[in-house]
C-alpha atoms as a PDB file:
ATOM      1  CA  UNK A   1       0.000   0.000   0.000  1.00  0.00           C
ATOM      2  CA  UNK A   2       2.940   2.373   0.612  1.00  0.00           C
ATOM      3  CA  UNK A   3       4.061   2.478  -3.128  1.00  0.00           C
ATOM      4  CA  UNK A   4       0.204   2.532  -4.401  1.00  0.00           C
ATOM      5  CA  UNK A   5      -0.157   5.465  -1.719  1.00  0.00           C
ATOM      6  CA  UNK A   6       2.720   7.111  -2.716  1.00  0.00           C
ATOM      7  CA  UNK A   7       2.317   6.865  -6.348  1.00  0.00           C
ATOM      8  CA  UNK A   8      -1.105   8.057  -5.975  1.00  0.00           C
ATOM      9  CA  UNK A   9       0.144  11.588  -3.936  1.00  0.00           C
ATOM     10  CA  UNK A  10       2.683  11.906  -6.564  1.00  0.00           C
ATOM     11  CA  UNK A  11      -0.233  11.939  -9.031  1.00  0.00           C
ATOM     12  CA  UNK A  12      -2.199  14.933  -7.204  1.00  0.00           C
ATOM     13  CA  UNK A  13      -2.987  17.776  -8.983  1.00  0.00           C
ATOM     14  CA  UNK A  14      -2.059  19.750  -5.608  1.00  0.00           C
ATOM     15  CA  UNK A  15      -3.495  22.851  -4.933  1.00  0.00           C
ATOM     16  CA  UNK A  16      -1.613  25.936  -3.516  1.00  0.00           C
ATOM     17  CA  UNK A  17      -2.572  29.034  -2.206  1.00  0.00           C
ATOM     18  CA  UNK A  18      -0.705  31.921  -2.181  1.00  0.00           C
ATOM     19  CA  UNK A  19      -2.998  33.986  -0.199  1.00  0.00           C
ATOM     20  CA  UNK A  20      -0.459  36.788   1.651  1.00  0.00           C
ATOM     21  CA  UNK A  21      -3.197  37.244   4.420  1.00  0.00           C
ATOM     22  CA  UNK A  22      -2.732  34.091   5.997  1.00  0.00           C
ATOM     23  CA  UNK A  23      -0.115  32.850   7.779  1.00  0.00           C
ATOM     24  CA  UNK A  24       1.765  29.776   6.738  1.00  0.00           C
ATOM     25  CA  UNK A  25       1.963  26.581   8.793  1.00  0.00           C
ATOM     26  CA  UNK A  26       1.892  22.435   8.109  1.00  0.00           C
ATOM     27  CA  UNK A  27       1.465  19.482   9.279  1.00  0.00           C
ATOM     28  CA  UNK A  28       2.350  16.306   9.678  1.00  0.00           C
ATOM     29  CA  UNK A  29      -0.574  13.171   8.547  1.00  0.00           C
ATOM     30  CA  UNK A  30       1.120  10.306  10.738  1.00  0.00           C
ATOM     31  CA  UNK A  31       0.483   6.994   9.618  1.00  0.00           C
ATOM     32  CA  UNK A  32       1.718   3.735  10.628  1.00  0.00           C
ATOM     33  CA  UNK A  33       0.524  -0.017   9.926  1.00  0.00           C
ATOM     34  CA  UNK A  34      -0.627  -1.896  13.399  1.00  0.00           C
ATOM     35  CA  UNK A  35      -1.834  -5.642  13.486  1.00  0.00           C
ATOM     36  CA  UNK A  36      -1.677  -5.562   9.496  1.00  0.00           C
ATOM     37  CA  UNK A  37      -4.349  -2.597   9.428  1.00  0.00           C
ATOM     38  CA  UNK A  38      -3.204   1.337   8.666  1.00  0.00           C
ATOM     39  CA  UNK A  39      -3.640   3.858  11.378  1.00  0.00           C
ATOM     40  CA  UNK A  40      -3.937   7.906  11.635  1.00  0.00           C
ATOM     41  CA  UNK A  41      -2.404   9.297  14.431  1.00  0.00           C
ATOM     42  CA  UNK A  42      -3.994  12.440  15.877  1.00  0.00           C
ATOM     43  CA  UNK A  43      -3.192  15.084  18.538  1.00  0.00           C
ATOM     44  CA  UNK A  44      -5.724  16.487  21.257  1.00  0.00           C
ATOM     45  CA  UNK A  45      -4.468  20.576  21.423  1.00  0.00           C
ATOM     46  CA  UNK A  46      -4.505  21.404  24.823  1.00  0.00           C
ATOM     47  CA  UNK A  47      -6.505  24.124  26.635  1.00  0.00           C
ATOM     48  CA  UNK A  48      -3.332  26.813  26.857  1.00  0.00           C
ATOM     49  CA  UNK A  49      -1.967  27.134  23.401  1.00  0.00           C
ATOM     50  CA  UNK A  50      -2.977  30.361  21.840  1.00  0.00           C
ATOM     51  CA  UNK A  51      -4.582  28.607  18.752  1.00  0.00           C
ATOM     52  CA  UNK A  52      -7.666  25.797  18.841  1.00  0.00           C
ATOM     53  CA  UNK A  53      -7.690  24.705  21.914  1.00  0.00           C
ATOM     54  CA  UNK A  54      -8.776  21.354  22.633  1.00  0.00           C
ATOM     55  CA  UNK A  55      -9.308  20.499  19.306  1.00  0.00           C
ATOM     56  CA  UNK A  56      -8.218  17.316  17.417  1.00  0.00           C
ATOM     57  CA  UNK A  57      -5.849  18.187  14.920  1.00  0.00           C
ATOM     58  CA  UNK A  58      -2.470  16.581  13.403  1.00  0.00           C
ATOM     59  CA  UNK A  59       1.619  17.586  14.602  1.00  0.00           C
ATOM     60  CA  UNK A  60       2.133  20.712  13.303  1.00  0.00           C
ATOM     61  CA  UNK A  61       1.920  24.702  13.376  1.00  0.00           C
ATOM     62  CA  UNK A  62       2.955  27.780  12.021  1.00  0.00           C
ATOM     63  CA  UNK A  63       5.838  28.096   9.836  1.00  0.00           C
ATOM     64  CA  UNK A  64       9.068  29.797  11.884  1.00  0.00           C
ATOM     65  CA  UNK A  65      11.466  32.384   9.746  1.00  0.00           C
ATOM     66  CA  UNK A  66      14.011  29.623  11.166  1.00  0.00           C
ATOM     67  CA  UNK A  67      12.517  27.109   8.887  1.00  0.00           C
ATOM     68  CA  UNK A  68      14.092  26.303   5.529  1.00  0.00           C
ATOM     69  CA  UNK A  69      10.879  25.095   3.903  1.00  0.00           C
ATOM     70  CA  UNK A  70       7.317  23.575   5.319  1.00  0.00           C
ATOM     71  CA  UNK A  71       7.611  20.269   5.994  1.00  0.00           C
ATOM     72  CA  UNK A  72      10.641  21.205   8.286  1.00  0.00           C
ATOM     73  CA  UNK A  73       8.543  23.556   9.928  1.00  0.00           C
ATOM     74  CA  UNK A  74       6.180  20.063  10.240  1.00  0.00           C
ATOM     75  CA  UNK A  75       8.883  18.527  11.087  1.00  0.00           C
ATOM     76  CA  UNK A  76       9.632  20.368  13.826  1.00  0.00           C
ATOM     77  CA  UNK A  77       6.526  21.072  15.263  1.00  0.00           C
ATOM     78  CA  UNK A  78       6.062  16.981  15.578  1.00  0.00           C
ATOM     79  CA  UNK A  79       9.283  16.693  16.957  1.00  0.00           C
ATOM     80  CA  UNK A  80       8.331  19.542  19.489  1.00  0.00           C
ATOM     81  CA  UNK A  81       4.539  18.330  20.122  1.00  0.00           C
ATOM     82  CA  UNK A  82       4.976  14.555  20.482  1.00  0.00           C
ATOM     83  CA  UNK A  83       8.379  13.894  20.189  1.00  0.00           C
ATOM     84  CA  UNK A  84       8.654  12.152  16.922  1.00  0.00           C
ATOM     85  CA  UNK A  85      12.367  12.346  15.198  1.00  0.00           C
ATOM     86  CA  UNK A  86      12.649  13.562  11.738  1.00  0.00           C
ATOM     87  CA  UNK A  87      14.595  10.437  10.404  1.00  0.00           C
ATOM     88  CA  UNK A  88      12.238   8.322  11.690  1.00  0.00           C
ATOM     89  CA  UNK A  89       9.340   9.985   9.362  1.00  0.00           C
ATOM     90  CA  UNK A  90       8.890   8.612   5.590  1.00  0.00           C
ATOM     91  CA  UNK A  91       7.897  11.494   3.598  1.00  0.00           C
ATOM     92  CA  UNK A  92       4.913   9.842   0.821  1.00  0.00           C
ATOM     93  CA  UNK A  93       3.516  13.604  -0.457  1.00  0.00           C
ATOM     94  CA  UNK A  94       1.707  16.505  -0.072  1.00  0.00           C
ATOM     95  CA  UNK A  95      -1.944  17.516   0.142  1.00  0.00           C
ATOM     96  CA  UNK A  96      -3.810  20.414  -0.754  1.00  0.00           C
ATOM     97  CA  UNK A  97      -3.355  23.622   0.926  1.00  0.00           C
ATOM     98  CA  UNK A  98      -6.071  23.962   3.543  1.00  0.00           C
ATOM     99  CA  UNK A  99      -7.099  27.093   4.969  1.00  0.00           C
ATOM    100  CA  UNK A 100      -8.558  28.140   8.208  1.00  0.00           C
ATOM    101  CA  UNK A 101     -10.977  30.542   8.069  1.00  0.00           C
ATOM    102  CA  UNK A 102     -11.287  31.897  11.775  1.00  0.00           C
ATOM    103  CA  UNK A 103      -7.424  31.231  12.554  1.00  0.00           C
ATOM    104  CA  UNK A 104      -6.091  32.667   9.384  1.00  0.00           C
ATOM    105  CA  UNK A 105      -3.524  29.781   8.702  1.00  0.00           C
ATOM    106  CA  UNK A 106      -3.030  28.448   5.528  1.00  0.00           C
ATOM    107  CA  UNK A 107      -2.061  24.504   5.938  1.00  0.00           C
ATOM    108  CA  UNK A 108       0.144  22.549   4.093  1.00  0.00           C
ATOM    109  CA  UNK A 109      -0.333  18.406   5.152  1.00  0.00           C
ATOM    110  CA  UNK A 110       2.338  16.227   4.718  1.00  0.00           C
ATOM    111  CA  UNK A 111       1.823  12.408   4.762  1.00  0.00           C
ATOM    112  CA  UNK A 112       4.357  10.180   6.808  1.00  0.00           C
ATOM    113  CA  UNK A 113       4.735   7.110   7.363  1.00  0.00           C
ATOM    114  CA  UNK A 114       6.149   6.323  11.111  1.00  0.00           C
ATOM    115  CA  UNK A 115       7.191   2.942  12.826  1.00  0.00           C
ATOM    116  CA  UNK A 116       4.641   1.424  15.147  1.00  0.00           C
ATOM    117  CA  UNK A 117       5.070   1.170  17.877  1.00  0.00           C
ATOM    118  CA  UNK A 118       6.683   4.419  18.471  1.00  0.00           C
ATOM    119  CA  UNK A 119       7.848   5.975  21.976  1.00  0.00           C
ATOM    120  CA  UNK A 120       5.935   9.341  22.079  1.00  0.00           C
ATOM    121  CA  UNK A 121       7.477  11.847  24.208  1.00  0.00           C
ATOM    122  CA  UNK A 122       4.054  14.857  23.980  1.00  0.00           C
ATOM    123  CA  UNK A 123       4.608  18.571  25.392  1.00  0.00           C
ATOM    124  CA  UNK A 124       1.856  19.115  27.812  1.00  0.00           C
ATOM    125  CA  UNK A 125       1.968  22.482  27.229  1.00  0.00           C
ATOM    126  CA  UNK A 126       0.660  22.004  23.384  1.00  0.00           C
ATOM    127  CA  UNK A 127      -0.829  17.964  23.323  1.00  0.00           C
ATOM    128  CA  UNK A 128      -3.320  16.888  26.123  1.00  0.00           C
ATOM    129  CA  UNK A 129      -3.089  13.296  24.172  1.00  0.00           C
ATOM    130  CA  UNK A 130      -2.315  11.103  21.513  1.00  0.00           C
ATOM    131  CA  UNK A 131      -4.423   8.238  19.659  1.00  0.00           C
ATOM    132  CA  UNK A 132      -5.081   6.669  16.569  1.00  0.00           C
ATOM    133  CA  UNK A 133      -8.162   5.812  14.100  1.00  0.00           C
ATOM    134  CA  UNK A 134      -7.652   2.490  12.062  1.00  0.00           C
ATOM    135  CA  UNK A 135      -8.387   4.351   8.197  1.00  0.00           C
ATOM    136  CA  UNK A 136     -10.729   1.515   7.309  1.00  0.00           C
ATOM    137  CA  UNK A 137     -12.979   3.084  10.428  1.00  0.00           C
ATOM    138  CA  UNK A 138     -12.628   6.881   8.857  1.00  0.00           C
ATOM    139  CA  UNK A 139     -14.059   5.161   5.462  1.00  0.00           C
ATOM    140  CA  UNK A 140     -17.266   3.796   7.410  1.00  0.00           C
ATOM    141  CA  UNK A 141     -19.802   5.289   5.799  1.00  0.00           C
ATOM    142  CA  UNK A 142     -21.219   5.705   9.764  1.00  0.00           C
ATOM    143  CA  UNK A 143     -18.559   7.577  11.266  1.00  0.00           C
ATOM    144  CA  UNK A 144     -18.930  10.431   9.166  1.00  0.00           C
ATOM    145  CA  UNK A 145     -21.176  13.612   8.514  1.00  0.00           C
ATOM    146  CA  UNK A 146     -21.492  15.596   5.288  1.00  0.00           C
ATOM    147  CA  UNK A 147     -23.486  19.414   5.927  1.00  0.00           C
ATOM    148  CA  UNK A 148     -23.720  21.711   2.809  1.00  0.00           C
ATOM    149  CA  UNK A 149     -24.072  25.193   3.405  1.00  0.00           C
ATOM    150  CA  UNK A 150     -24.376  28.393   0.792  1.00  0.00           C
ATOM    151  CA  UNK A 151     -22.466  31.011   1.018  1.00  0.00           C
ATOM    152  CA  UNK A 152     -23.086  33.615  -2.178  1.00  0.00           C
ATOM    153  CA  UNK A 153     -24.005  31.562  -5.098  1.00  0.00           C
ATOM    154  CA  UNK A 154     -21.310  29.095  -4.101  1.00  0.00           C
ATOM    155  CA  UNK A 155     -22.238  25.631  -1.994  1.00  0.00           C
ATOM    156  CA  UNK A 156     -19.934  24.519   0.701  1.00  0.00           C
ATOM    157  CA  UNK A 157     -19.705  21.037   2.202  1.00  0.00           C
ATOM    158  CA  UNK A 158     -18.375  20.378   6.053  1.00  0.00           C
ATOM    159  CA  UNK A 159     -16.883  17.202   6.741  1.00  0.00           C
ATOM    160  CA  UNK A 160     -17.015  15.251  10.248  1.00  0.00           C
ATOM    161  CA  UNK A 161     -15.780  12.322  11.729  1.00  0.00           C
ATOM    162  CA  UNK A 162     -17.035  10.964  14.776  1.00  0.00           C
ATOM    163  CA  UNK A 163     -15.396   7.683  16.023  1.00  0.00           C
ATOM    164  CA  UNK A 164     -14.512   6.205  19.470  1.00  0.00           C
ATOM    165  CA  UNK A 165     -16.326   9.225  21.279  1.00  0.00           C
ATOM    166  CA  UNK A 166     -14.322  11.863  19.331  1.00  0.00           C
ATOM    167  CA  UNK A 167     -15.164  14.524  16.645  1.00  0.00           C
ATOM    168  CA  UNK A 168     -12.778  15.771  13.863  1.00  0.00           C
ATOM    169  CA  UNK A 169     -14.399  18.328  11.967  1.00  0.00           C
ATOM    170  CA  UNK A 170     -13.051  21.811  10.936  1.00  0.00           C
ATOM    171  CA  UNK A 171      -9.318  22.191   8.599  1.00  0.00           C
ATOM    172  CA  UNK A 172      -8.229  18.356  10.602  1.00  0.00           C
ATOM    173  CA  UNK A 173     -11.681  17.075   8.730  1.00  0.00           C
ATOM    174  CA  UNK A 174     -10.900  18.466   5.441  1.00  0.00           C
ATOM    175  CA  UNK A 175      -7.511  16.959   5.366  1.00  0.00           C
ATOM    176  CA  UNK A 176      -8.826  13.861   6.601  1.00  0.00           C
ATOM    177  CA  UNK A 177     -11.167  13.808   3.895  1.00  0.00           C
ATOM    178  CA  UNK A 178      -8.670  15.000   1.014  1.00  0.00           C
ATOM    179  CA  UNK A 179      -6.292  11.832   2.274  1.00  0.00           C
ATOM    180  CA  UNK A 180      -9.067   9.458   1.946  1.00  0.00           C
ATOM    181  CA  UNK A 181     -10.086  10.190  -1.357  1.00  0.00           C
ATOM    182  CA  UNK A 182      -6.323   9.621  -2.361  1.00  0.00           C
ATOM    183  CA  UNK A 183      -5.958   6.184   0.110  1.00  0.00           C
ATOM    184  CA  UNK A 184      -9.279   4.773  -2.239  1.00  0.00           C
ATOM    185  CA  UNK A 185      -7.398   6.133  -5.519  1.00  0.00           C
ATOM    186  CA  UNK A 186      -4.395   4.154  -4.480  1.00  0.00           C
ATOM    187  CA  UNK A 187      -6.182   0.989  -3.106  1.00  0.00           C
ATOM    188  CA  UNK A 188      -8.246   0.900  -6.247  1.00  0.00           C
ATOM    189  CA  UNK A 189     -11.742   1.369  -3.791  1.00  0.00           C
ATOM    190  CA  UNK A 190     -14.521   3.546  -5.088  1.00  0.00           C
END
């Protein structure tokens, strides 16, 4: 699956935005095979970082003037948040950009693959906790939520996931969604 999945990001007509106004950050899509199934990892922001609190979101954060490009600056936010080391991450692609719209960040995913099992070392300050969703479980048709809205003449759709107790919705859901949509290209599942 890593070569299909790989193969298949390579393929993506990625989408960038150069939009000035917001500010740049990235993150890091974590995913790692357990028991012969593939996982995505995903962080619980705490309640005292300035940005989302207690949301469910993926390693990552704004790009620092220290970073050479963005996936060092996601990187080095998952080295900072849960203590993963860059040499242990496999680089497969890129997403799409994703903006926020209340933040003001403009997102660029990366997709990793990581060794499982890993020893996670999370800031407290930034991560109140770390789990996983198996992807087969973020396909259920069940465990997620489509809501159109209008805005203009345009119509918008809002993703959700809700599994285990848990809701991903928001720029995490979009990239979750996006990643899918490539993991069924790649598996050959429609």
């Amino acid at each position: 699956m890593k070569k299909k999945l790989k193969q298949a990001l390579a393929s993506l007509q990625r989408m960038s935005l150069s939009d000035r106004s917001l500010t740049e950050a990235a993150v890091l899509v974590p995913i790692f095979c357990k028991d012969g199934e593939y996982h995505i990892l995903f962080t619980q922001r705490s309640d005292q970082v300035p940005h989302h609190k207690g949301q469910i979101s993926f390693p990552g954060g704004a790009r620092s003037e220290d970073d050479p490009s963005l996936l060092d600056t996601a990187l080095r936010e998952s080295w900072e948040e849960i203590g993963v080391k860059a040499e242990d991450v496999e680089i497969l692609g890129e997403l799409d950009d994703t903006p926020t719209t209340t933040s003001h960040f403009n997102i660029s995913p990366f997709i990793a693959l990581i060794p499982y099992p890993y020893g996670f070392s999370l800031n407290r300050y930034e991560i109140d906790e770390i789990f996983s969703i198996p992807v087969s479980a973020l396909l259920h048709k069940a465990n997620k939520k489509e809501e159109y809205y209008t805005f203009g003449n345009e119509v918008f759709v809002n993703y959700s996931y809700e599994y285990g107790g848990r809701v991903i919705w928001g720029a995490t859901a979009r990239i979750v969604q996006q990643f899918l949509e490539v993991w069924q290209s790649a598996s050959g599942a429609q």
